[in-house]
Protein backbone atom coordinates (compact mmCIF):
# COMPACT_ATOMS: atom_id res chain seq x y z
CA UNK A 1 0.00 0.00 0.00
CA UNK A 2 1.35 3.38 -0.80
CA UNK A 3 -0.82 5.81 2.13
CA UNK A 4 1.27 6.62 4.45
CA UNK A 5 0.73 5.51 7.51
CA UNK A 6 1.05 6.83 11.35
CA UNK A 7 0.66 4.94 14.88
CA UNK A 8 0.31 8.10 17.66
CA UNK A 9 0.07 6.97 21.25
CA UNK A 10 -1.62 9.45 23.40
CA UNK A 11 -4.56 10.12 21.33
CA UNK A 12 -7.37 10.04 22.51
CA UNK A 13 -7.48 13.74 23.50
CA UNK A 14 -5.13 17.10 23.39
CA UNK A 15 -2.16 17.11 21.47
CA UNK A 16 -2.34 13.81 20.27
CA UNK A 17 -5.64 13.50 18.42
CA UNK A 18 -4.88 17.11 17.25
CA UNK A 19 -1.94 15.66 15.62
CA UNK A 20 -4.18 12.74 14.40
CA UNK A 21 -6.65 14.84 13.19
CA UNK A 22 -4.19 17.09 10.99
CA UNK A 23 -2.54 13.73 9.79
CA UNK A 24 -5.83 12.43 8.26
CA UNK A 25 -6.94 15.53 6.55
CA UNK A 26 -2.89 15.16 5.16
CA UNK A 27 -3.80 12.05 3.44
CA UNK A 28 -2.66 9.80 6.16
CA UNK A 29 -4.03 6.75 7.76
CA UNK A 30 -4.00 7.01 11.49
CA UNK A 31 -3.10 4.11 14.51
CA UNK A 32 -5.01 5.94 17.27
CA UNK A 33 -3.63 4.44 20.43
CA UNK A 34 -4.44 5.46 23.96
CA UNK A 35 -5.21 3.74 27.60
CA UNK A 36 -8.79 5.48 27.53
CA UNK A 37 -10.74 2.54 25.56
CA UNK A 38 -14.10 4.20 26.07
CA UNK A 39 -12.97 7.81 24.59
CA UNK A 40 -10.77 6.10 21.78
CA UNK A 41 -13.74 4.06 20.53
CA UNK A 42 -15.95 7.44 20.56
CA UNK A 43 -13.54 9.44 19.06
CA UNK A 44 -12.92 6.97 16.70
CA UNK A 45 -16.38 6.51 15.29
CA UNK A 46 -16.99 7.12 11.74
CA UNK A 47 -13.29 7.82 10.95
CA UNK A 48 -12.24 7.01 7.91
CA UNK A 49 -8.53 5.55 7.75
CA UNK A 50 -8.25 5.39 11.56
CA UNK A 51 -7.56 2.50 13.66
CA UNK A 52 -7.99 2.52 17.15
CA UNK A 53 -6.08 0.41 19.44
CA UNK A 54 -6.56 0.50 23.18
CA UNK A 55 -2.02 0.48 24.76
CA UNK A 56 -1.37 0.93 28.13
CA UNK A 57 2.27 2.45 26.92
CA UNK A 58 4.14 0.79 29.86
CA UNK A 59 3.27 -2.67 28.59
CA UNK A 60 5.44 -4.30 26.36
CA UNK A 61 3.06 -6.81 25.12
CA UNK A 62 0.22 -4.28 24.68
CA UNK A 63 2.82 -2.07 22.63
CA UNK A 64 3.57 -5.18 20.10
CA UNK A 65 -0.17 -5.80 19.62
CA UNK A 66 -0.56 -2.20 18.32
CA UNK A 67 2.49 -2.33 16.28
CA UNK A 68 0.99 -5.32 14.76
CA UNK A 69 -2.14 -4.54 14.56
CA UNK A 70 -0.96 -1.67 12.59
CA UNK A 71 1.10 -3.26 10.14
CA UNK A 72 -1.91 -6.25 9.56
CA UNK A 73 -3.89 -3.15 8.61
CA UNK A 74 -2.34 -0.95 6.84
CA UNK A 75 0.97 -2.47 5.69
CA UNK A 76 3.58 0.05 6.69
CA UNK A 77 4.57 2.38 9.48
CA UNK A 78 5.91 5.85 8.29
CA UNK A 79 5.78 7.78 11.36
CA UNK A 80 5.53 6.97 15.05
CA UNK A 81 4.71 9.82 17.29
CA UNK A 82 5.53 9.06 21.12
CA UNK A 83 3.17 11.19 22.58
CA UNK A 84 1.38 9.40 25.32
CA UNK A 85 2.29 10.55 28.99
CA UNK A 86 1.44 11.83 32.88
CA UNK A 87 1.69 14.62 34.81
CA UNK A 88 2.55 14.87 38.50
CA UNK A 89 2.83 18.03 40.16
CA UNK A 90 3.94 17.99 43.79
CA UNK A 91 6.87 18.76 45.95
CA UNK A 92 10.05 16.85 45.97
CA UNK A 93 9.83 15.71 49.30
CA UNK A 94 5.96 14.37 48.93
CA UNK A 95 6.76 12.22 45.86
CA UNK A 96 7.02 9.05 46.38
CA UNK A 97 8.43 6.18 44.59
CA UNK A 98 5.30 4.22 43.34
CA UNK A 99 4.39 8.17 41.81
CA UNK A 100 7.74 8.59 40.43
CA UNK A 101 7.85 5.15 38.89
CA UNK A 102 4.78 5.52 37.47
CA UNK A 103 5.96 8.72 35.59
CA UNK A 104 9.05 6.87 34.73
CA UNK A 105 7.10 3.49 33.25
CA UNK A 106 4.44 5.86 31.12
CA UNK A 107 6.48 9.11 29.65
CA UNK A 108 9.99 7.51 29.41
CA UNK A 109 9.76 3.80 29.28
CA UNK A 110 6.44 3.96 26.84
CA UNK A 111 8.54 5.73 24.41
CA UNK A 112 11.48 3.55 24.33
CA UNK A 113 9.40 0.30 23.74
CA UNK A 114 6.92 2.01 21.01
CA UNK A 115 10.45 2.94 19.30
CA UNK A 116 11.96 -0.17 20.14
CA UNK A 117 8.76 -2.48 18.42
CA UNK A 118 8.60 0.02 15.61
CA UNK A 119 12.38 0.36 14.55
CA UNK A 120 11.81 -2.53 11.89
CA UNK A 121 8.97 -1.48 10.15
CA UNK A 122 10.20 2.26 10.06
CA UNK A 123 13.61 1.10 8.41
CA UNK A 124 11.63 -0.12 5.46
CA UNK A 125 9.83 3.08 4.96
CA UNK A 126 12.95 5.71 6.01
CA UNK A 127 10.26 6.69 8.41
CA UNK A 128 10.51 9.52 11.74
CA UNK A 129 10.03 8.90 15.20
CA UNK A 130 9.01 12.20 17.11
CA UNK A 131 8.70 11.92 20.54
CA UNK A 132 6.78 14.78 22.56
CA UNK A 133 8.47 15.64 25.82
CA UNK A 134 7.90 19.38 27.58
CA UNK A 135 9.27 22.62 28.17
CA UNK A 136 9.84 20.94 31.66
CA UNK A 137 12.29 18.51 30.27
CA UNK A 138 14.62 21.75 29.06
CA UNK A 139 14.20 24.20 31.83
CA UNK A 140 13.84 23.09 35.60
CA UNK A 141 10.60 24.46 37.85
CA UNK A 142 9.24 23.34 41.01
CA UNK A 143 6.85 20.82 42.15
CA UNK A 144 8.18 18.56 38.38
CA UNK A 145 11.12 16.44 39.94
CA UNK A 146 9.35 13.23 38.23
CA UNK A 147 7.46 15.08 35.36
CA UNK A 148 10.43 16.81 34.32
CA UNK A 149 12.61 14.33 34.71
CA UNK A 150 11.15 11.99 32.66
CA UNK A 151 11.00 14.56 29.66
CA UNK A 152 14.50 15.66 29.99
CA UNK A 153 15.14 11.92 29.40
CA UNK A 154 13.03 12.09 26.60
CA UNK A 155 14.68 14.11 24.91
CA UNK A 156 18.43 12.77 25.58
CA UNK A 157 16.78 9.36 24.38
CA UNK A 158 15.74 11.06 21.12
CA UNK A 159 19.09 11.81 20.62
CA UNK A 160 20.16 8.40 21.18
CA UNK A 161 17.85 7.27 18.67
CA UNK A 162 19.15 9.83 15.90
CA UNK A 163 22.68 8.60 16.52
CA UNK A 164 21.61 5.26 16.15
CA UNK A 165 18.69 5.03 13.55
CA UNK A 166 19.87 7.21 11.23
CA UNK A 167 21.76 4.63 9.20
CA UNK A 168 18.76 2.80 8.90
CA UNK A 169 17.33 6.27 7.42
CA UNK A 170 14.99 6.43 10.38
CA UNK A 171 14.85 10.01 11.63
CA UNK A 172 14.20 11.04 15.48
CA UNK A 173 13.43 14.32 16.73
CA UNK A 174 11.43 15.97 19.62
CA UNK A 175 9.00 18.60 19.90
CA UNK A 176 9.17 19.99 23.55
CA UNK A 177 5.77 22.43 24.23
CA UNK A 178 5.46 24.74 26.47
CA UNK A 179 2.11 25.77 28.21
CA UNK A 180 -0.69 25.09 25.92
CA UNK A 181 -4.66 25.29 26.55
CA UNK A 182 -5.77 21.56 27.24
CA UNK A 183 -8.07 20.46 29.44
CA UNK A 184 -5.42 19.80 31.86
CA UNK A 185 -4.30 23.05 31.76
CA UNK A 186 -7.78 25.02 31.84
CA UNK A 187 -8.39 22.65 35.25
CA UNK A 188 -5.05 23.05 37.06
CA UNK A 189 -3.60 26.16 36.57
CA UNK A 190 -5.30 29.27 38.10
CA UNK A 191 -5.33 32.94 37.19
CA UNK A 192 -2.56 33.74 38.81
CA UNK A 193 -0.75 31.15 37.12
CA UNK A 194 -1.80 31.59 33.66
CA UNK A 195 -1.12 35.35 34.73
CA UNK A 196 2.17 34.39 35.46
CA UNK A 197 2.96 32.60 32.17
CA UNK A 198 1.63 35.13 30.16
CA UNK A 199 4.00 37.03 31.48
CA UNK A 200 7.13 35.11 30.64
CA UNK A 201 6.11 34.10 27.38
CA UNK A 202 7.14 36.51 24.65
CA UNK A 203 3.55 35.76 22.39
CA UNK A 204 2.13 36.65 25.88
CA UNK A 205 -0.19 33.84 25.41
CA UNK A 206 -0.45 29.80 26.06
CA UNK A 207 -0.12 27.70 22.77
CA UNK A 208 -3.45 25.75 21.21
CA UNK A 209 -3.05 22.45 20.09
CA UNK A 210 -3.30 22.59 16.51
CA UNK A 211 -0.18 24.67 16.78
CA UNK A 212 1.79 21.94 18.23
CA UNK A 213 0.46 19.82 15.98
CA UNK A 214 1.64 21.65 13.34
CA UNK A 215 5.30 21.01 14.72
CA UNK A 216 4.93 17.27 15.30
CA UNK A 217 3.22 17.11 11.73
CA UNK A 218 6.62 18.34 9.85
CA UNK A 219 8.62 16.41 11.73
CA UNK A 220 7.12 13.25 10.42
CA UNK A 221 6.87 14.60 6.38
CA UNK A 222 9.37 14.64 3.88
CA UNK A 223 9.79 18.43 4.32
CA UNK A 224 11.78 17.41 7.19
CA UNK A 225 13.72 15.10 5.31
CA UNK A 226 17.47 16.13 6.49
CA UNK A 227 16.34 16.63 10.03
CA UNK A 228 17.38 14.58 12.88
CA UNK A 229 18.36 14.62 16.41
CA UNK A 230 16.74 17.90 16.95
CA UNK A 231 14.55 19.43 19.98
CA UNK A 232 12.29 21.62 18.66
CA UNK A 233 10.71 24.31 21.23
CA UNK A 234 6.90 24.84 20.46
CA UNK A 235 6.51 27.27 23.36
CA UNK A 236 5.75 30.98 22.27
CA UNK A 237 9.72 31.83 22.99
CA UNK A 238 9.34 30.59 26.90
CA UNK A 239 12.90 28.42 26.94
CA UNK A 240 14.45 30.90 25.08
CA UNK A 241 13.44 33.99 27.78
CA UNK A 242 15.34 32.64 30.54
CA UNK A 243 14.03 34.03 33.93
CA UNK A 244 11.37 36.43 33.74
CA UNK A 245 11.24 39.83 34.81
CA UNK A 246 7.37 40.88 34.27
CA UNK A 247 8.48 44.50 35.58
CA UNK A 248 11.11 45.17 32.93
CA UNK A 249 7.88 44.51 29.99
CA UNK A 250 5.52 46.28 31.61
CA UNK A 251 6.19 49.20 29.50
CA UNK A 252 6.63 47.58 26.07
């Protein structure tokens, strides 16, 4: 079959079926994987090219059944977008090791076996990985020691993968967001935070999720062709601001 072809964990909400959504109307077909059975299958419904295959991540086994399921249905893998993950926001002291494992097994360990079960099937395509980590994983803040963590990880394993894959003429990169309006975000972040972020950001806004999308879709097409190994920042111009200083804007 000559459509190209996509498995994206993560999406059965937010970035992920953003980035889903973008890759159909591309002329994609779609591997819509996510833990959340019940909003996969409703999502899902009526989708045209779209396959959707209930992955805990974390679990090896489950991983292989998508990656098979995948290749039963459509033939060939092009693109594999790591996207699925958790979030845990508390303090250093109050996170314990079943929480920080759990991070660990989902955000860092889920991408490394997707990659790992998909490595063959990319080779024979010269197909991308992109893995989505966080503007956490590049810049340190408090109350992320697990979250952040993991997604620095991310995207040092990225790297690895570029080093490696890239005589196979698989291509790895990372897109690394910063704050962006999910459903997540609308629930846990206050005025005062979203104040706050506005502030540092130099758009002076939070990012939507088409916009990221947009990133993660390039990565995967041919446009992106010569591009590997790279961490790319889809976060208004918040890594690049360093520490804030609200006062010194507030007469721009």
């Amino acid at each position: 079959m000559t459509q190209k072809t996509a498995i994206i964990t993560g999406a059965a909400r937010g970035i992920g079926l953003a980035t889903a959504r973008l890759l159909s109307e591309r002329g994609w077909r779609v591997v819509l994987a996510d833990i959340d059975a019940e909003e996969l299958a409703r999502i899902a419904t009526g989708w045209d090219d779209a396959l959707a295959m209930p992955c805990d991540v974390s679990d090896p086994d489950q991983v292989t059944a998508v990656v098979d399921a995948a290749t039963a249905w459509s033939g060939r893998i092009d693109a594999l977008v790591n996207n699925a993950g958790v979030a845990d926001f508390r303090p250093m002291a109050e996170t314990d090791l079943a929480t920080w494992r759990r991070v660990m097994s989902v955000n860092l360990d889920g991408v490394f076996l997707c990659s790992q079960a998909a490595i063959p099937h990319l080779a024979r395509q010269g197909g991308a990985i992109v893995n989505i980590a966080s503007i956490s994983g590049l810049r340190a803040s408090t109350l992320r020691v697990a979250y952040g963590t993991s997604k620095a990880a991310v995207i040092h394993l990225t790297r690895q993968q570029a080093a490696e894959l890239g005589q196979q003429g698989i291509r790895a990169n990372c897109v690394a967001p910063g704050p962006v309006d999910t459903k997540l975000a609308l629930a846990v972040h206050s005025p005062a935070i979203r104040a706050a972020y506005h502030d540092a950001i130099p758009l002076n806004r939070y990012g939507r999720e088409d916009e990221i999308a947009q990133a993660i879709a390039f990565l995967c097409s041919d446009q992106a062709s010569y591009i590997t190994g790279q961490v790319l920042a889809a976060d208004g111009g918040f890594e690049a601001t360093g520490v804030g200083l609200p006062a010194l804007r507030a007469g721009n």
